[in-house]
Protein backbone atom coordinates (compact mmCIF):
# COMPACT_ATOMS: atom_id res chain seq x y z
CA UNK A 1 -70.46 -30.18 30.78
CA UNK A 2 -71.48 -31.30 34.51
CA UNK A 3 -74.54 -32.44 33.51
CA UNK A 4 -72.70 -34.86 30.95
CA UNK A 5 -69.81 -36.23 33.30
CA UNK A 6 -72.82 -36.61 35.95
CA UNK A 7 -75.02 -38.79 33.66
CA UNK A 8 -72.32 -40.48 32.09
CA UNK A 9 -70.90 -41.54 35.50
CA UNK A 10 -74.41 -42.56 36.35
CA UNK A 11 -74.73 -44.62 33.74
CA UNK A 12 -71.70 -46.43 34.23
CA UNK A 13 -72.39 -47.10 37.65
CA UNK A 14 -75.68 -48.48 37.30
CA UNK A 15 -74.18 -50.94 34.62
CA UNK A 16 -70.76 -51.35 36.63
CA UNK A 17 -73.25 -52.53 39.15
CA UNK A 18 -76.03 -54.51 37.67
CA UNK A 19 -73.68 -57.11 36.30
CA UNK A 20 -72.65 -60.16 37.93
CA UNK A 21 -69.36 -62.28 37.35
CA UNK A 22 -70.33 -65.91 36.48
CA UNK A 23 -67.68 -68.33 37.62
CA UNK A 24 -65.99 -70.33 35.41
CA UNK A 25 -66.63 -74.55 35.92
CA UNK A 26 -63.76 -76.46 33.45
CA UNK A 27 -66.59 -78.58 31.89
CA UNK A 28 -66.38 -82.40 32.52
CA UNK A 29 -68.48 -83.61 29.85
CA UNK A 30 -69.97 -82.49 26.32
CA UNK A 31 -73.64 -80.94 26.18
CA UNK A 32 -75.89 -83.57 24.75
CA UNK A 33 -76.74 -84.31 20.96
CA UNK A 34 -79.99 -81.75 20.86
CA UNK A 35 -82.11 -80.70 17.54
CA UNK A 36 -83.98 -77.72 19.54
CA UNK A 37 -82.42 -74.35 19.17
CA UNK A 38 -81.01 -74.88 22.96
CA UNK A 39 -77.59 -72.51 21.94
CA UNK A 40 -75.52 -75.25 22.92
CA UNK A 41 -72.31 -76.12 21.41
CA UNK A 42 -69.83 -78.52 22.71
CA UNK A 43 -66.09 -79.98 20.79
CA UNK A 44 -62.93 -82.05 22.40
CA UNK A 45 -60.02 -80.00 21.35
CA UNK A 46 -57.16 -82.18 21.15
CA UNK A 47 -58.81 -84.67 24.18
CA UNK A 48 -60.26 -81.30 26.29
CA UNK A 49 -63.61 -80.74 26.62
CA UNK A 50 -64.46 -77.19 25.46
CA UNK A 51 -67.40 -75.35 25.61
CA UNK A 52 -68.62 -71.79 25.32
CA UNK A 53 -68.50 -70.04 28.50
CA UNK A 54 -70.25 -66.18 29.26
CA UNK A 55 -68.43 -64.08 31.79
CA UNK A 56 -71.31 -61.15 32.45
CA UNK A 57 -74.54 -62.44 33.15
CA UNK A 58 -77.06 -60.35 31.74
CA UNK A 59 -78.96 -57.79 33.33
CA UNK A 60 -81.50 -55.34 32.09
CA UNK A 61 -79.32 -52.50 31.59
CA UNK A 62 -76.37 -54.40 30.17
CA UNK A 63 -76.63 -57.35 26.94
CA UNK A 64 -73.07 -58.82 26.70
CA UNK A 65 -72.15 -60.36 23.14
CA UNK A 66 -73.71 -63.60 23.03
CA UNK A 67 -71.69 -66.81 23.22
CA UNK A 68 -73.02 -68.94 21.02
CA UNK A 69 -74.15 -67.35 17.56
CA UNK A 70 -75.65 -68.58 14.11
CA UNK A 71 -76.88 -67.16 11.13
CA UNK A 72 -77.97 -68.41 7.77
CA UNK A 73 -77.39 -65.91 4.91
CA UNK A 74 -77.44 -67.18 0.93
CA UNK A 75 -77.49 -71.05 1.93
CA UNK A 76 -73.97 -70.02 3.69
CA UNK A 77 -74.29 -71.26 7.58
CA UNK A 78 -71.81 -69.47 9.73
CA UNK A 79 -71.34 -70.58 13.53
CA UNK A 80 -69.30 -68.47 16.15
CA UNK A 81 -68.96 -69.52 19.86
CA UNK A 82 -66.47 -68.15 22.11
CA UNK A 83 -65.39 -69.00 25.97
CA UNK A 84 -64.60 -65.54 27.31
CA UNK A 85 -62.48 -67.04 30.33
CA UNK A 86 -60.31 -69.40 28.14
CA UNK A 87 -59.83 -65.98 25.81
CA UNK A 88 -60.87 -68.42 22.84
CA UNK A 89 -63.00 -68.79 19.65
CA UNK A 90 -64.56 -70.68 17.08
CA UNK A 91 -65.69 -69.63 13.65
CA UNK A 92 -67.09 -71.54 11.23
CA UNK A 93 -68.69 -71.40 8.07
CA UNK A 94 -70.76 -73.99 5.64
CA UNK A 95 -71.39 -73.02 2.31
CA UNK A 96 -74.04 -74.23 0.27
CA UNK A 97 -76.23 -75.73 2.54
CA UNK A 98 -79.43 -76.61 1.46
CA UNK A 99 -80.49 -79.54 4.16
CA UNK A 100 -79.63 -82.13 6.41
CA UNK A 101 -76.23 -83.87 4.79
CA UNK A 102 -72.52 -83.55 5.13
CA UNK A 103 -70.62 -80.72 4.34
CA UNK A 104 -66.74 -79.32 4.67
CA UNK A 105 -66.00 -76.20 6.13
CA UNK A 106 -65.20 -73.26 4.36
CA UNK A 107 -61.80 -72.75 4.78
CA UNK A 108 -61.40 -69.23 2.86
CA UNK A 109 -63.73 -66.38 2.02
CA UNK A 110 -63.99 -65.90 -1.63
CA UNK A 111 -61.13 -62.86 -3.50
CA UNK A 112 -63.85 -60.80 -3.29
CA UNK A 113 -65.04 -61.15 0.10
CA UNK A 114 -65.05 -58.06 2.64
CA UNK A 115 -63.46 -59.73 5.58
CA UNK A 116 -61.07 -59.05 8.38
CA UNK A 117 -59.12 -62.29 7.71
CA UNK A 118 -58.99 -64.64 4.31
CA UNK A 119 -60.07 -67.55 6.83
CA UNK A 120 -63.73 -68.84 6.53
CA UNK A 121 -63.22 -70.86 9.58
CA UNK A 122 -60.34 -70.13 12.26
CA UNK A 123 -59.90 -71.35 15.43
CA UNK A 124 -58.42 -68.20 17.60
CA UNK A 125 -56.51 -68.21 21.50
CA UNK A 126 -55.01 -65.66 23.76
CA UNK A 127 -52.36 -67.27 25.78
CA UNK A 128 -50.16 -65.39 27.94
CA UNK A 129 -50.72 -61.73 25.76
CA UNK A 130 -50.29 -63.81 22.49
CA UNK A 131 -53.16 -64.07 20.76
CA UNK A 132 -53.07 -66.71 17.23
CA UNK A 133 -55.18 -67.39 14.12
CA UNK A 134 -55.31 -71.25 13.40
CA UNK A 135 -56.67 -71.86 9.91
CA UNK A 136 -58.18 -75.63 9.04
CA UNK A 137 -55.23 -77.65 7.94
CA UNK A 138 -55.37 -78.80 4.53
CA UNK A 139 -54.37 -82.28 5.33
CA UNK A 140 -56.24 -82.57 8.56
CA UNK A 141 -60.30 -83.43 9.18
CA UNK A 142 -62.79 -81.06 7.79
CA UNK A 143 -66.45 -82.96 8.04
CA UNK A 144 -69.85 -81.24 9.62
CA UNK A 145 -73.03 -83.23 9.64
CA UNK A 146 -75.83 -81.13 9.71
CA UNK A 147 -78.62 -83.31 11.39
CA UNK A 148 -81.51 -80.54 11.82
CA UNK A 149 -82.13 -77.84 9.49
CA UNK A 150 -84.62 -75.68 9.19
CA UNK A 151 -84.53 -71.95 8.29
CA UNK A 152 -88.09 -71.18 9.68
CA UNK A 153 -87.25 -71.59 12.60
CA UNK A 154 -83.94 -71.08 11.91
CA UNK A 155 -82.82 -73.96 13.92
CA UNK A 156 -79.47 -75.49 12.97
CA UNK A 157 -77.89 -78.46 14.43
CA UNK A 158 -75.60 -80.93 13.90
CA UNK A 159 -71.89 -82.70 14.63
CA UNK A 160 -68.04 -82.27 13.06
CA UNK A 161 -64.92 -82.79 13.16
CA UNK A 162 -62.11 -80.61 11.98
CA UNK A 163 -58.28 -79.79 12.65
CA UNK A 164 -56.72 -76.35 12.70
CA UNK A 165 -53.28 -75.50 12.75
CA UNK A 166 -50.49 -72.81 13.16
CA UNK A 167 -49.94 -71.84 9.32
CA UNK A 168 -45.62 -70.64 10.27
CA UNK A 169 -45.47 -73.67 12.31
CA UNK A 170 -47.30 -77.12 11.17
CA UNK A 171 -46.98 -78.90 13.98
CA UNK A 172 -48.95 -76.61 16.08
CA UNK A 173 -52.36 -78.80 15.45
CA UNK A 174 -55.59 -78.67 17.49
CA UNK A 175 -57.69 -81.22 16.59
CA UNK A 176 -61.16 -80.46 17.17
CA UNK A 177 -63.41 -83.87 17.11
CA UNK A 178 -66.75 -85.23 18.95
CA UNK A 179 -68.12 -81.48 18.00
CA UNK A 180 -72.07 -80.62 18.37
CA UNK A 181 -74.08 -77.82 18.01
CA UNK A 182 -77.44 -76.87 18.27
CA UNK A 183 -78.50 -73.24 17.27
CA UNK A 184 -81.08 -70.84 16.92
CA UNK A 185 -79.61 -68.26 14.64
CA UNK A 186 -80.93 -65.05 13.94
C-alpha cells in the first residue's frame, strides 16, 4: 500500500509540476481567414471578440484536452472549441457535407442519436456557478461557408454566422457573426 501512495504522489507531483499556467490576453482582434489546418478559430459574440483560449500548456508528462477540435465522420463535420478561462464552449455540427458550399447547422441530433443533449450545436457558459445550454434559435442566423475541404488531409475551413439563445427565456440571444475556422481534424 506504501509503495502505491508513494508512486501515486510521485506522479502527481511530477505533473503538478511540469505544467505551466498560460495567461489569459482578452483578444483584440479575430485570427485571420486561413485554409491550412492552423487550429484556429475565431467568432464576435454579440460585438466581443472570442476565441479559444488553453489554460495548461503542455508538457511531456501532461496532454490537456485540446482547444480547438474537428472531426469528419459520415459526411457529418462536427467543430468544438472551448476558452477554458471564459468557462465557455462551442459545438457545432454540419451534416451532409460533401465540399466547399453553404450549409446550416445542425440544430438537433437525430431520435435515435446517443447523445448527452438533443442539441447538435449549443453554445454553453459558466457564469458565476451557473452554467447554461443555448440552442440555435429557430428564427435567428444559421449559415456556415465551408471554403476548404478536404478529408485527406482532413483540413476543414471556413466562415458562419449563427444565433443561440436561452430556450425558458427568448430574449437571452448571443449572436455569434464574423465566425472562422480553420481545422485539422482527426
Amino acid at each position: 500500500m506504501k509503495i502505491t501512495t508513494y508512486i501515486f504522489t510521485l506522479f502527481a507531483f511530477v505533473v503538478l509540476t511540469g505544467c505551466e499556467i498560460n495567461d489569459y490576453v482578452q483578444p483584440t482582434e479575430l485570427p485571420a481567414v486561413t485554409e491550412s489546418g492552423k487550429q484556429t478559430f475565431g467568432v464576435k459574440i454579440n460585438d466581443a471578440i472570442w476565441t479559444p483560449f488553453q489554460r495548461y500548456k503542455s508538457n511531456p508528462n501532461f496532454k490537456p484536452v485540446p482547444v480547438v477540435w474537428g472531426r469528419l465522420q459520415n459526411e457529418t463535420l462536427r467543430l468544438t472549441v472551448t476558452n477554458q478561462e471564459t468557462r465557455e464552449s462551442i459545438s457545432l455540427m454540419v451534416d451532409k457535407v460533401k465540399g466547399v458550399g453553404t450549409y446550416k447547422f445542425m440544430t438537433y441530433f437525430p431520435k435515435n442519436a446517443i447523445e448527452f443533449t438533443p442539441y447538435a450545436s449549443v453554445y454553453q457558459r459558466c457564469v458565476g456557478g451557473n452554467c447554461g445550454q443555448y440552442p440555435i434559435a429557430q428564427t435567428g442566423e444559421n449559415e456556415v461557408s465551408i471554403t476548404h475541404f478536404d478529408p485527406i488531409t482532413k483540413i476543414y475551413a471556413g466562415t458562419f454566422k449563427v444565433t443561440f439563445h436561452n430556450k425558458d427565456n427568448p430574449s437571452e440571444i448571443f449572436t455569434l457573426k464574423d465566425g472562422r475556422f480553420d481545422v485539422r481534424g482527426e
